[in-house]
Structures are given as structure tokens and as C-alpha cells.
PDB file of N, CA and C in Angstrom:
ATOM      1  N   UNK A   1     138.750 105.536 120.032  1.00  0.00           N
ATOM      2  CA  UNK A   1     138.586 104.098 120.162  1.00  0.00           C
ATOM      3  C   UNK A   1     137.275 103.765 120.859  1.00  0.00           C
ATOM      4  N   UNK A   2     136.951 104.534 122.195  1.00  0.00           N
ATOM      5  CA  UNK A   2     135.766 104.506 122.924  1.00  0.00           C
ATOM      6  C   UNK A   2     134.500 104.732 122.049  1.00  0.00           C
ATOM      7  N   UNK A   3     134.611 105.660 121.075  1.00  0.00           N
ATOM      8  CA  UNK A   3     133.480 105.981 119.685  1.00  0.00           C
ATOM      9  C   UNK A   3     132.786 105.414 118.984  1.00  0.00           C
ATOM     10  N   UNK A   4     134.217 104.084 118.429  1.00  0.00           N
ATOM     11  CA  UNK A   4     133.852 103.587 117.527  1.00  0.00           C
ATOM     12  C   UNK A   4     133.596 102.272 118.143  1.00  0.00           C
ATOM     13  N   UNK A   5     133.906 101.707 119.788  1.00  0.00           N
ATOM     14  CA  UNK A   5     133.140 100.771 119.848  1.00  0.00           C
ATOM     15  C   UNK A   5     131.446 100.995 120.636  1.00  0.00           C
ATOM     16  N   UNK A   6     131.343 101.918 120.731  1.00  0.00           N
ATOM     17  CA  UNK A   6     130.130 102.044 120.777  1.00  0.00           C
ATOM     18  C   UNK A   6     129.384 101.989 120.034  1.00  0.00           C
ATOM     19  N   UNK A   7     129.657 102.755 118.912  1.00  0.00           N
ATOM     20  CA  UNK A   7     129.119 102.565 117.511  1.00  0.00           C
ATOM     21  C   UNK A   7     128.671 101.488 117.045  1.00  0.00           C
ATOM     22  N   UNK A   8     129.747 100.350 117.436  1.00  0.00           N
ATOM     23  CA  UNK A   8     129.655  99.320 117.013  1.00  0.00           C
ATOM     24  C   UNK A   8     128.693  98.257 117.893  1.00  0.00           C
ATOM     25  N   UNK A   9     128.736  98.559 119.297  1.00  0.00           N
ATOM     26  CA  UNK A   9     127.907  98.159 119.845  1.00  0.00           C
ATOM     27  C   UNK A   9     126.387  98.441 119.404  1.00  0.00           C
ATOM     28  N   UNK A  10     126.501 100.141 119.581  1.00  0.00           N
ATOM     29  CA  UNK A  10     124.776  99.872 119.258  1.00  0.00           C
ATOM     30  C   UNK A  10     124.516  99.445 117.681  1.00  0.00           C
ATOM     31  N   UNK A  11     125.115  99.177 116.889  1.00  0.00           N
ATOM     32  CA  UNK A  11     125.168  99.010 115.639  1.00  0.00           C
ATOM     33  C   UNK A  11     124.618  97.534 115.535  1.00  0.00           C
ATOM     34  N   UNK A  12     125.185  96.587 116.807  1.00  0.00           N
ATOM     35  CA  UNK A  12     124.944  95.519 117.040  1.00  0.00           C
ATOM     36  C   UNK A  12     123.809  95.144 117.630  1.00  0.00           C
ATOM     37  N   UNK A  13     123.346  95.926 118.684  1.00  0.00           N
ATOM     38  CA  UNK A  13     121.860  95.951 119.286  1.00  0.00           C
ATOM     39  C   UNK A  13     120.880  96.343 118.306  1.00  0.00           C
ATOM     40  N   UNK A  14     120.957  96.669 117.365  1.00  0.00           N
ATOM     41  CA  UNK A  14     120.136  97.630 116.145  1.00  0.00           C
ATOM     42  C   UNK A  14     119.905  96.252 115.333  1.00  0.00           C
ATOM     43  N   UNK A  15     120.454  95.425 115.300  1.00  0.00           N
ATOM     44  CA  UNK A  15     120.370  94.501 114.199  1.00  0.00           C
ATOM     45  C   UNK A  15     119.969  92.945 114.771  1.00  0.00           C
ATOM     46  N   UNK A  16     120.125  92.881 116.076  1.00  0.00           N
ATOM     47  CA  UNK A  16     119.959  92.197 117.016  1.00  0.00           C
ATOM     48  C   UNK A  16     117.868  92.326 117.164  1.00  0.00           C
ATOM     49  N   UNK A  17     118.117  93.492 117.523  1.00  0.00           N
ATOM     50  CA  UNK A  17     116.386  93.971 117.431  1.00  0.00           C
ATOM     51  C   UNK A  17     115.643  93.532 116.470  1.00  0.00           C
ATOM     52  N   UNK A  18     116.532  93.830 114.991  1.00  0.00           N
ATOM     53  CA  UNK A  18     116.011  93.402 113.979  1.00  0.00           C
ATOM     54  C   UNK A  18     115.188  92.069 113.568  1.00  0.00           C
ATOM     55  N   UNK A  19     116.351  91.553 114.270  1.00  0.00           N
ATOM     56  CA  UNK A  19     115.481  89.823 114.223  1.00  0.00           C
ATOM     57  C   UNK A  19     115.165  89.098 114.926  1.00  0.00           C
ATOM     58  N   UNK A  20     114.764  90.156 116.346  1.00  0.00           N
ATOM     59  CA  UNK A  20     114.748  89.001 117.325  1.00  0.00           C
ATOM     60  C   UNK A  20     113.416  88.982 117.222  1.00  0.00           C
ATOM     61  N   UNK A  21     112.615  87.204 117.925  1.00  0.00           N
ATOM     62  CA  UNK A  21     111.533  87.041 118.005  1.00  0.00           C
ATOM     63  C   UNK A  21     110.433  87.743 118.015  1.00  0.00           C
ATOM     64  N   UNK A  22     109.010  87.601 117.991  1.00  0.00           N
ATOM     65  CA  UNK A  22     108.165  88.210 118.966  1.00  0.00           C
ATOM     66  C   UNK A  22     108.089  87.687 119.990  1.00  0.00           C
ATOM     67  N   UNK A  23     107.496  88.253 121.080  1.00  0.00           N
ATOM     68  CA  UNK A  23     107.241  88.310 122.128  1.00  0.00           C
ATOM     69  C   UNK A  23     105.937  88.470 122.326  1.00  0.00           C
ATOM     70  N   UNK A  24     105.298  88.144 123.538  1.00  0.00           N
ATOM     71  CA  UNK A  24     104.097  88.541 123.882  1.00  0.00           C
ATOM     72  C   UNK A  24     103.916  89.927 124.747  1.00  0.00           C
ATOM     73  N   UNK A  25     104.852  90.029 124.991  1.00  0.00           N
ATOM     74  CA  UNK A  25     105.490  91.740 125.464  1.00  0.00           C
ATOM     75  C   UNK A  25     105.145  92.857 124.764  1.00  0.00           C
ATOM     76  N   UNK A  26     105.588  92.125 123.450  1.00  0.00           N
ATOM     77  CA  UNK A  26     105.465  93.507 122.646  1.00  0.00           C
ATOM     78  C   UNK A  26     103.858  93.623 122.026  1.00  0.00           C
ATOM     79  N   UNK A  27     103.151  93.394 122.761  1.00  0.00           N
ATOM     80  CA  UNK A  27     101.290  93.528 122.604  1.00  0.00           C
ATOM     81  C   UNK A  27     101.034  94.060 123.462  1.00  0.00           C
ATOM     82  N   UNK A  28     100.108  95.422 123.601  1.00  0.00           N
ATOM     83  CA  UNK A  28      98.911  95.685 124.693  1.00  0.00           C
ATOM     84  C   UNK A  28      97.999  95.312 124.909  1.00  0.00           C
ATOM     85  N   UNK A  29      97.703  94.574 125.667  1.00  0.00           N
ATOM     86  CA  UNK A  29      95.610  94.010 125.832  1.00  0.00           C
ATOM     87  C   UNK A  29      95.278  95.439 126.412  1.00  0.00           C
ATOM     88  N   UNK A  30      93.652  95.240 126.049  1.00  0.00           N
ATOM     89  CA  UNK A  30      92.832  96.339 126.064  1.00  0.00           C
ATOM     90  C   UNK A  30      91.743  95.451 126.277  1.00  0.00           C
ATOM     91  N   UNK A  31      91.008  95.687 127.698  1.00  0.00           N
ATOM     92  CA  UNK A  31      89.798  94.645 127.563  1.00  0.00           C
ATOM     93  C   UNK A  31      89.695  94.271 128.797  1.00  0.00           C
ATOM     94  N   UNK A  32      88.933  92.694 128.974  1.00  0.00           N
ATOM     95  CA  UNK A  32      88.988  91.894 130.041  1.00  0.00           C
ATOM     96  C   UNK A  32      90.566  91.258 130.021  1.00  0.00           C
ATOM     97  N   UNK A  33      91.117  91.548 130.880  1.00  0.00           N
ATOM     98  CA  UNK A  33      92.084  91.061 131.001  1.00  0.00           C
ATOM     99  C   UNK A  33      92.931  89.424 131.426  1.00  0.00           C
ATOM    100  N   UNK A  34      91.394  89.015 132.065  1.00  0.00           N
ATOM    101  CA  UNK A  34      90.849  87.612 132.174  1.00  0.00           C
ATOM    102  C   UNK A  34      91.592  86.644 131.245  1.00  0.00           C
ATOM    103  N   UNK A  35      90.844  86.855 129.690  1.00  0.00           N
ATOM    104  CA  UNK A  35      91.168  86.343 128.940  1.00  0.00           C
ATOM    105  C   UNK A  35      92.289  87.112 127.783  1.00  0.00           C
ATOM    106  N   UNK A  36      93.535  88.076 128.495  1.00  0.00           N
ATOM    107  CA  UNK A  36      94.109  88.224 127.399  1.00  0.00           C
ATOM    108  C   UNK A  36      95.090  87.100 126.953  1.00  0.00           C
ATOM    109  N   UNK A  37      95.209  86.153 127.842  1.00  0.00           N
ATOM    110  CA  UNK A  37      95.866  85.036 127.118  1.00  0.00           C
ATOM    111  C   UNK A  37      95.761  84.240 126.028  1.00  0.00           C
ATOM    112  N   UNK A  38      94.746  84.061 125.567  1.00  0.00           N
ATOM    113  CA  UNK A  38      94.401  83.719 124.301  1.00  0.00           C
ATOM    114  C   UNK A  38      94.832  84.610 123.317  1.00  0.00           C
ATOM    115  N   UNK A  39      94.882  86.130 123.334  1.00  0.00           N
ATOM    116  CA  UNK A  39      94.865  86.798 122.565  1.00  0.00           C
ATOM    117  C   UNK A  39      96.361  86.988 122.112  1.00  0.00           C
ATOM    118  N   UNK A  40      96.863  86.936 123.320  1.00  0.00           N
ATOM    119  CA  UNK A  40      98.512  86.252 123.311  1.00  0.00           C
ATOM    120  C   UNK A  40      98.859  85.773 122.671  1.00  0.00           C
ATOM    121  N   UNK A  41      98.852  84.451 123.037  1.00  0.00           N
ATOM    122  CA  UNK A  41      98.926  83.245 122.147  1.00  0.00           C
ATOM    123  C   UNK A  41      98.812  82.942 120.944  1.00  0.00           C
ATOM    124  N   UNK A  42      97.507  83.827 120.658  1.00  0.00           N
ATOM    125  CA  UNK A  42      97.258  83.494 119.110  1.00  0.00           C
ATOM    126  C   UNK A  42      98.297  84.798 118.353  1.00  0.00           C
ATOM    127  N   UNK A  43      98.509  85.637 119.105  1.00  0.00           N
ATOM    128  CA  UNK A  43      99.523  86.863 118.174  1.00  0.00           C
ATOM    129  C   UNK A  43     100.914  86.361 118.269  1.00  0.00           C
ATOM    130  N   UNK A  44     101.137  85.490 119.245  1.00  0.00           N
ATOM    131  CA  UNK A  44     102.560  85.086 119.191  1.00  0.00           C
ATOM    132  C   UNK A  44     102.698  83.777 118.716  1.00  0.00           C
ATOM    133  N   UNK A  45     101.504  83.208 118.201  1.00  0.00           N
ATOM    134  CA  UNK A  45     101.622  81.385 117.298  1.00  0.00           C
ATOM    135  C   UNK A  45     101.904  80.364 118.104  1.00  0.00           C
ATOM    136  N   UNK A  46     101.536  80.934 119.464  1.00  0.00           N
ATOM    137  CA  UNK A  46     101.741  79.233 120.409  1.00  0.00           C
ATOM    138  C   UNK A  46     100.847  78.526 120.910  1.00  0.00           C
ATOM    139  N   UNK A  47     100.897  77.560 120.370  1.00  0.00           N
ATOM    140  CA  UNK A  47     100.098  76.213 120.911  1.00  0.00           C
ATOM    141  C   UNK A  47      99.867  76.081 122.360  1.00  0.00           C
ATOM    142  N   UNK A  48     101.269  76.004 122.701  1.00  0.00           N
ATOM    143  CA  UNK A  48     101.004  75.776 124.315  1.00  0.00           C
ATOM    144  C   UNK A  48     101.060  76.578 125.119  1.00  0.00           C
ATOM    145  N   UNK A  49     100.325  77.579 124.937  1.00  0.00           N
ATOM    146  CA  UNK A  49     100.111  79.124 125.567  1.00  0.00           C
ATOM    147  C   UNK A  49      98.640  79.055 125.760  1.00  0.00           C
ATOM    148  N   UNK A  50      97.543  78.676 124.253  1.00  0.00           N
ATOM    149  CA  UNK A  50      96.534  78.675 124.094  1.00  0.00           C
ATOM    150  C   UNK A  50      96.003  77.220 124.878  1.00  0.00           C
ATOM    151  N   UNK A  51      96.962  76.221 124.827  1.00  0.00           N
ATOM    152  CA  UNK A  51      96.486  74.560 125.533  1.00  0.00           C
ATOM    153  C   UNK A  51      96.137  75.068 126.912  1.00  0.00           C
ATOM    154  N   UNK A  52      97.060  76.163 127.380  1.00  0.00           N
ATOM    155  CA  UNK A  52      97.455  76.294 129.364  1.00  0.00           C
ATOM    156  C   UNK A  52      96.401  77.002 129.146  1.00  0.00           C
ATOM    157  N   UNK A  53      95.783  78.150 128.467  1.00  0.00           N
ATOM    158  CA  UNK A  53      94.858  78.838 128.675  1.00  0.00           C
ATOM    159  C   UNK A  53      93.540  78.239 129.412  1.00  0.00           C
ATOM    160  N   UNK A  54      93.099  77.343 127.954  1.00  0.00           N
ATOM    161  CA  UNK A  54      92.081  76.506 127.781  1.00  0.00           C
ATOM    162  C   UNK A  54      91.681  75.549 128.971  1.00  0.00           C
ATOM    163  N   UNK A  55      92.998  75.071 129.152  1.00  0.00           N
ATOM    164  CA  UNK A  55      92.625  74.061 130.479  1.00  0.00           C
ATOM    165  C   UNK A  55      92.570  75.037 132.040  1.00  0.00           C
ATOM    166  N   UNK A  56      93.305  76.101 131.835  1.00  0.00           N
ATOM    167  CA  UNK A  56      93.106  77.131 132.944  1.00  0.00           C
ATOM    168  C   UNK A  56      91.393  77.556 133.240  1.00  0.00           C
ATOM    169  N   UNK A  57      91.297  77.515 132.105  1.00  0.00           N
ATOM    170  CA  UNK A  57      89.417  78.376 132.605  1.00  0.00           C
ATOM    171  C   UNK A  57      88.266  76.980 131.871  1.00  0.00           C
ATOM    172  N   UNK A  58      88.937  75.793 132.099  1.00  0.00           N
ATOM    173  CA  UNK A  58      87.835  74.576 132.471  1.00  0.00           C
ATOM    174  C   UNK A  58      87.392  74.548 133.437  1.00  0.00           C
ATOM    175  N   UNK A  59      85.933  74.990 133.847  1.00  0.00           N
ATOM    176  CA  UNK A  59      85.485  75.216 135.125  1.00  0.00           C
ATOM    177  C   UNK A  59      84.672  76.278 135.338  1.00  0.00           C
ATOM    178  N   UNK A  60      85.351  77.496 134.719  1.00  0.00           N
ATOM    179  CA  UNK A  60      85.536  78.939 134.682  1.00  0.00           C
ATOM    180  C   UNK A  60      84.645  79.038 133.300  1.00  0.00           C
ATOM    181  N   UNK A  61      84.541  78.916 132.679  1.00  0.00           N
ATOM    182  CA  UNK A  61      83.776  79.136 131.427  1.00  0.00           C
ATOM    183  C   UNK A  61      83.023  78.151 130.942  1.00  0.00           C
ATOM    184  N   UNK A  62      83.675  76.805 130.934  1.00  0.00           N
ATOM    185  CA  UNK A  62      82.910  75.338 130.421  1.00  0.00           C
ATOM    186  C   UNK A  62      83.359  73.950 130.957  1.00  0.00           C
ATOM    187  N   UNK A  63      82.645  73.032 130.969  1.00  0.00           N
ATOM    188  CA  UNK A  63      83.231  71.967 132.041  1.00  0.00           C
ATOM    189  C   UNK A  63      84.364  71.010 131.308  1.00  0.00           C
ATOM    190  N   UNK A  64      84.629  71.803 129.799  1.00  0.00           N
ATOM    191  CA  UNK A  64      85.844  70.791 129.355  1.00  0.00           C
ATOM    192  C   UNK A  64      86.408  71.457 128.392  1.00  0.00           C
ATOM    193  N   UNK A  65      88.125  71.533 127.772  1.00  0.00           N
ATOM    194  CA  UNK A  65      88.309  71.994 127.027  1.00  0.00           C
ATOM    195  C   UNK A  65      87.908  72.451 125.654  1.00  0.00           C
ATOM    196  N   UNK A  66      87.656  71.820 125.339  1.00  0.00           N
ATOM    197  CA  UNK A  66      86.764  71.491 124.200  1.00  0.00           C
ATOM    198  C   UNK A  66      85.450  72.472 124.128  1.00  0.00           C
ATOM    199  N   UNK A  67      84.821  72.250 125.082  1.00  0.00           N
ATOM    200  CA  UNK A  67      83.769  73.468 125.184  1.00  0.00           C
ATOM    201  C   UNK A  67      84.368  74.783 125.930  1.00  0.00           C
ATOM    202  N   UNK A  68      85.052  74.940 126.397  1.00  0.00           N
ATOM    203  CA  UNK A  68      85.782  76.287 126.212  1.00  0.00           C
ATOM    204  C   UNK A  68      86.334  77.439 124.787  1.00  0.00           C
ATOM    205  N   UNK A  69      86.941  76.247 124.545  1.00  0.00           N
ATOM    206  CA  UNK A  69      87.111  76.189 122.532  1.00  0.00           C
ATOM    207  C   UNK A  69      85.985  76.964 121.733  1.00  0.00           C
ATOM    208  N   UNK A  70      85.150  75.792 122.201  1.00  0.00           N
ATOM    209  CA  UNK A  70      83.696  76.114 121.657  1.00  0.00           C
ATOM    210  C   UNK A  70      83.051  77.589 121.926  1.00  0.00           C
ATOM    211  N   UNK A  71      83.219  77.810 122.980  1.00  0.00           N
ATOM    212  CA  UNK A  71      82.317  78.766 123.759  1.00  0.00           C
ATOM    213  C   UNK A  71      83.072  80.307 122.917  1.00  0.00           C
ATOM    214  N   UNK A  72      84.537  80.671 122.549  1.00  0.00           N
ATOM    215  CA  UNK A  72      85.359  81.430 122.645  1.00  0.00           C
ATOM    216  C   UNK A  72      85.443  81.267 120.934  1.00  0.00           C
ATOM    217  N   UNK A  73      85.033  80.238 120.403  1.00  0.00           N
ATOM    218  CA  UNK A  73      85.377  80.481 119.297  1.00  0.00           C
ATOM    219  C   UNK A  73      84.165  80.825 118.573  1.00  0.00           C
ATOM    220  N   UNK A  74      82.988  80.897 119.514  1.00  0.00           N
ATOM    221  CA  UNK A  74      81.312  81.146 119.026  1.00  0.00           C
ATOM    222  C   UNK A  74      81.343  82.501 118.241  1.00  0.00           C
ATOM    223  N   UNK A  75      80.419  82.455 117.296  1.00  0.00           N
ATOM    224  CA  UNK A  75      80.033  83.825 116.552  1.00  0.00           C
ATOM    225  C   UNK A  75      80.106  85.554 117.797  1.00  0.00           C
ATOM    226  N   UNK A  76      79.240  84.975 119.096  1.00  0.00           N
ATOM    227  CA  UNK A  76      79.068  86.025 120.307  1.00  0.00           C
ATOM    228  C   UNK A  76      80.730  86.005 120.937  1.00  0.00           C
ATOM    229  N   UNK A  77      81.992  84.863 120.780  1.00  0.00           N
ATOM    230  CA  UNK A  77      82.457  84.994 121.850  1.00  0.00           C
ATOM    231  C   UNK A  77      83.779  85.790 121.710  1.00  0.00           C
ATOM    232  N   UNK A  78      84.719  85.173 122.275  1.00  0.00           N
ATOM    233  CA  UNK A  78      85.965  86.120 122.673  1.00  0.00           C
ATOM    234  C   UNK A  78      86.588  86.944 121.295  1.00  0.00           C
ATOM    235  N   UNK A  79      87.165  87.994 121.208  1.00  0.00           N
ATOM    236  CA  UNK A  79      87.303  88.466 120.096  1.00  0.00           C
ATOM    237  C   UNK A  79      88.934  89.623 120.212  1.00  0.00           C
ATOM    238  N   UNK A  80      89.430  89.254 119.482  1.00  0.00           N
ATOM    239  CA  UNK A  80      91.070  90.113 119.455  1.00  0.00           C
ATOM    240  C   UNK A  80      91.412  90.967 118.477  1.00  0.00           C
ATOM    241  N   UNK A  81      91.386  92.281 118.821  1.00  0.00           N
ATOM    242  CA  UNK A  81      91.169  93.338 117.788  1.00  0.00           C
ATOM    243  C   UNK A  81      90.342  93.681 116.735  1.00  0.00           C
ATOM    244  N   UNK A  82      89.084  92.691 117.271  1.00  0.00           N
ATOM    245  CA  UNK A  82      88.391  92.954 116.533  1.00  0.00           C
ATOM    246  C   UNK A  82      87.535  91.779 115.666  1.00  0.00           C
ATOM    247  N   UNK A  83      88.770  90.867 115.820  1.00  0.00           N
ATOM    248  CA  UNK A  83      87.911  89.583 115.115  1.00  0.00           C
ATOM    249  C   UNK A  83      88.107  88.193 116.015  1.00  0.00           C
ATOM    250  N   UNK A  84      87.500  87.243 115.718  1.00  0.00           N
ATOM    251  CA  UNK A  84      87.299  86.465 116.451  1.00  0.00           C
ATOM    252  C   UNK A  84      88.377  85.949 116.571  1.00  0.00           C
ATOM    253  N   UNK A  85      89.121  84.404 117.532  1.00  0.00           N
ATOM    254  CA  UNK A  85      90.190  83.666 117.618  1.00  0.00           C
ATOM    255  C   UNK A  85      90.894  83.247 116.078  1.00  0.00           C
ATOM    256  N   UNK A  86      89.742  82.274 115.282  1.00  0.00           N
ATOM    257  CA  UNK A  86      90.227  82.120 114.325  1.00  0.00           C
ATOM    258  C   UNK A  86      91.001  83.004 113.108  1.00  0.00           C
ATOM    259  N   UNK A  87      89.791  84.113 112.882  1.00  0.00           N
ATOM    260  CA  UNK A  87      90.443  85.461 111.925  1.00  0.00           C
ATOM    261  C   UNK A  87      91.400  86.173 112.876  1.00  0.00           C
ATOM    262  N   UNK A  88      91.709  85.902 113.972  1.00  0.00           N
ATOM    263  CA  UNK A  88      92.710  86.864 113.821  1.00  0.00           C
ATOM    264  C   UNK A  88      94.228  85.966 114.204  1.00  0.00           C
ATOM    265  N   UNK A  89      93.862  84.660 113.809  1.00  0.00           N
ATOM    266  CA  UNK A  89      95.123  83.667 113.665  1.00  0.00           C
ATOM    267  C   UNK A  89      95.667  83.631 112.319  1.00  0.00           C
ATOM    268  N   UNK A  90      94.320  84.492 111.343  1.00  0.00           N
ATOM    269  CA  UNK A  90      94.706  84.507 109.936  1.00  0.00           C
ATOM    270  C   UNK A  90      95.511  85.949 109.733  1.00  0.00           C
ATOM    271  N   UNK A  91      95.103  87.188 110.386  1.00  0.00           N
ATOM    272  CA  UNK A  91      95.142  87.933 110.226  1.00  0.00           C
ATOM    273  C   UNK A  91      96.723  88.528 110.871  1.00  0.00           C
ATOM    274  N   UNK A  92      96.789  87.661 112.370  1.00  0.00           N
ATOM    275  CA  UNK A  92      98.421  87.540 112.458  1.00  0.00           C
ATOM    276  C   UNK A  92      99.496  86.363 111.568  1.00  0.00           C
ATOM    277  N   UNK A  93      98.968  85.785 110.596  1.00  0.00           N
ATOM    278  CA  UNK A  93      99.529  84.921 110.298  1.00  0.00           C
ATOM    279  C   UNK A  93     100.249  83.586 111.368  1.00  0.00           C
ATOM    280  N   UNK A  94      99.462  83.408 112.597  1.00  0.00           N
ATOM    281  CA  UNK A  94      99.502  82.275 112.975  1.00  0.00           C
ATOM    282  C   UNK A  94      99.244  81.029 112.983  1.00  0.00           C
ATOM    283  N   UNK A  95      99.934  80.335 111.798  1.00  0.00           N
ATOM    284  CA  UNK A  95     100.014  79.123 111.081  1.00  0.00           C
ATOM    285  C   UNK A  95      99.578  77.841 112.248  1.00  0.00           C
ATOM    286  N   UNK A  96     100.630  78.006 112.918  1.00  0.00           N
ATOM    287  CA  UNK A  96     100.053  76.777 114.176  1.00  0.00           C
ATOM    288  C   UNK A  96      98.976  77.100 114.991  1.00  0.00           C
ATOM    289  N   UNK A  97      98.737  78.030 115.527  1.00  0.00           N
ATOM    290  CA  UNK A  97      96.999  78.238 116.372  1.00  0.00           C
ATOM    291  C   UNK A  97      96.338  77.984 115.338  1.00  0.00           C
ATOM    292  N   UNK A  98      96.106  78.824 113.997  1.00  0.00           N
ATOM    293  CA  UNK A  98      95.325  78.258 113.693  1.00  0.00           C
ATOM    294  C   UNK A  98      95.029  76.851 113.170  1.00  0.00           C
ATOM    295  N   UNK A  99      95.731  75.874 112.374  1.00  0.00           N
ATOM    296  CA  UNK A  99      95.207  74.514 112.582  1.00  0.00           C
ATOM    297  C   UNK A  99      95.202  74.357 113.448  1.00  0.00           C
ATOM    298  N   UNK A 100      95.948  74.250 114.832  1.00  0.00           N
ATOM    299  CA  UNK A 100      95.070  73.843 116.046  1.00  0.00           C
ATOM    300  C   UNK A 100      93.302  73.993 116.672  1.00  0.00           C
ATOM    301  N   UNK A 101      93.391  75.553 115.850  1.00  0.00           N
ATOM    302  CA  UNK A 101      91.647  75.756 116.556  1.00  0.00           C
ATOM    303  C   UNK A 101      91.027  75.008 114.955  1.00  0.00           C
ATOM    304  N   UNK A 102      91.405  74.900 114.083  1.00  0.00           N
ATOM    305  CA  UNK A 102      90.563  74.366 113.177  1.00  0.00           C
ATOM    306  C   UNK A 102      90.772  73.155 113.350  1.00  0.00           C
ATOM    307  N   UNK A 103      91.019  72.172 113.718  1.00  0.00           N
ATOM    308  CA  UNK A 103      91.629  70.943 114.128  1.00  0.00           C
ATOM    309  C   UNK A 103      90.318  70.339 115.184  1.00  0.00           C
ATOM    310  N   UNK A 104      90.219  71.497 115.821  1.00  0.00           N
ATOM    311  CA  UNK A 104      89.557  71.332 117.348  1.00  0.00           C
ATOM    312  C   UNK A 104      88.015  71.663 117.253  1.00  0.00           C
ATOM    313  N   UNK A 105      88.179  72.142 116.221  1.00  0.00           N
ATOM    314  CA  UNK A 105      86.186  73.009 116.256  1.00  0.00           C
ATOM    315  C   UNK A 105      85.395  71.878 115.543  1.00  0.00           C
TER     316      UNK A 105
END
């Protein structure tokens, strides 16, 4: 009896795994660690991950959101595995960051 509800338990955690969300957990940054929030954000499709970012390092990078945006979304600037904010909102399939940064540029 003890066997088969275990079985059944992990049978249940197994499928549970299956569909649960992403997370921003399940990413390693590699880098400045400064800015792995963006990189976050854009792998996990949230808006208001990338908004808190942005307004976090007004000051810190540029005197307004907007030019933070700017600065990070430049040909030279911030870059996540390789490609910049935008391609790699395409490249995770993050539907909402990206119209947001295309929205914004």
C-alpha cells in the first residue's frame, strides 16, 4: 500500500513539474550581475520585472527611463546570451517584453 502511494505521489510531482511555470530560478546569469534583471525578465516575459528594473538604475545609467531603454537597447549595449534585449525577447519567445521594448524605442 506504502508502494503504490508513493508511486503515485511521485507520479504526481512528475507531472506537476511538467507544467509548472517558468521561473526566473530556473536561469543562470553569467556576467555583470548588476544588470541580470533584465535578462530575467525578458526570459521569463515580464513587464513588470523589466518596468522595476528600468526605474531601478534611473540615475545609475541614464537620467530617465526611457534613456535607460535607450542606452541597453543600443547596438554597444546590454546583451543576453548573446543577443541584444530585443532578439533575445524573440528568441525566448517573449511576446509581452517584447512589444513593450518595441513600443518604447
Amino acid at each position: 500500500m506504502m508502494k503504490a502511494l508513493t508511486k503515485t505521489f511521485i507520479a504526481a510531482l512528475a507531472a506537476a513539474a511538467a507544467v509548472a511555470p517558468v521561473t526566473a530560478k530556473d536561469y543562470r546569469f553569467i556576467g555583470d550581475t548588476q544588470f541580470a534583471g533584465f535578462c530575467k525578465a525578458v526570459a521569463t516575459d515580464d513587464v513588470r520585472a523589466l518596468r522595476a528594473n528600468l526605474s531601478r538604475n534611473v540615475g545609475r545609467i541614464a537620467a530617465t527611463e526611457r534613456e535607460v531603454l535607450r542606452m541597453l537597447t543600443a547596438q554597444d549595449g546590454l546583451t543576453c546570451n548573446g543577443a541584444n534585449l530585443i532578439e533575445f525577447s524573440v528568441q525566448r519567445d517573449a511576446s509581452a517584453v517584447h512589444d513593450f521594448l518595441i513600443a518604447r524605442i
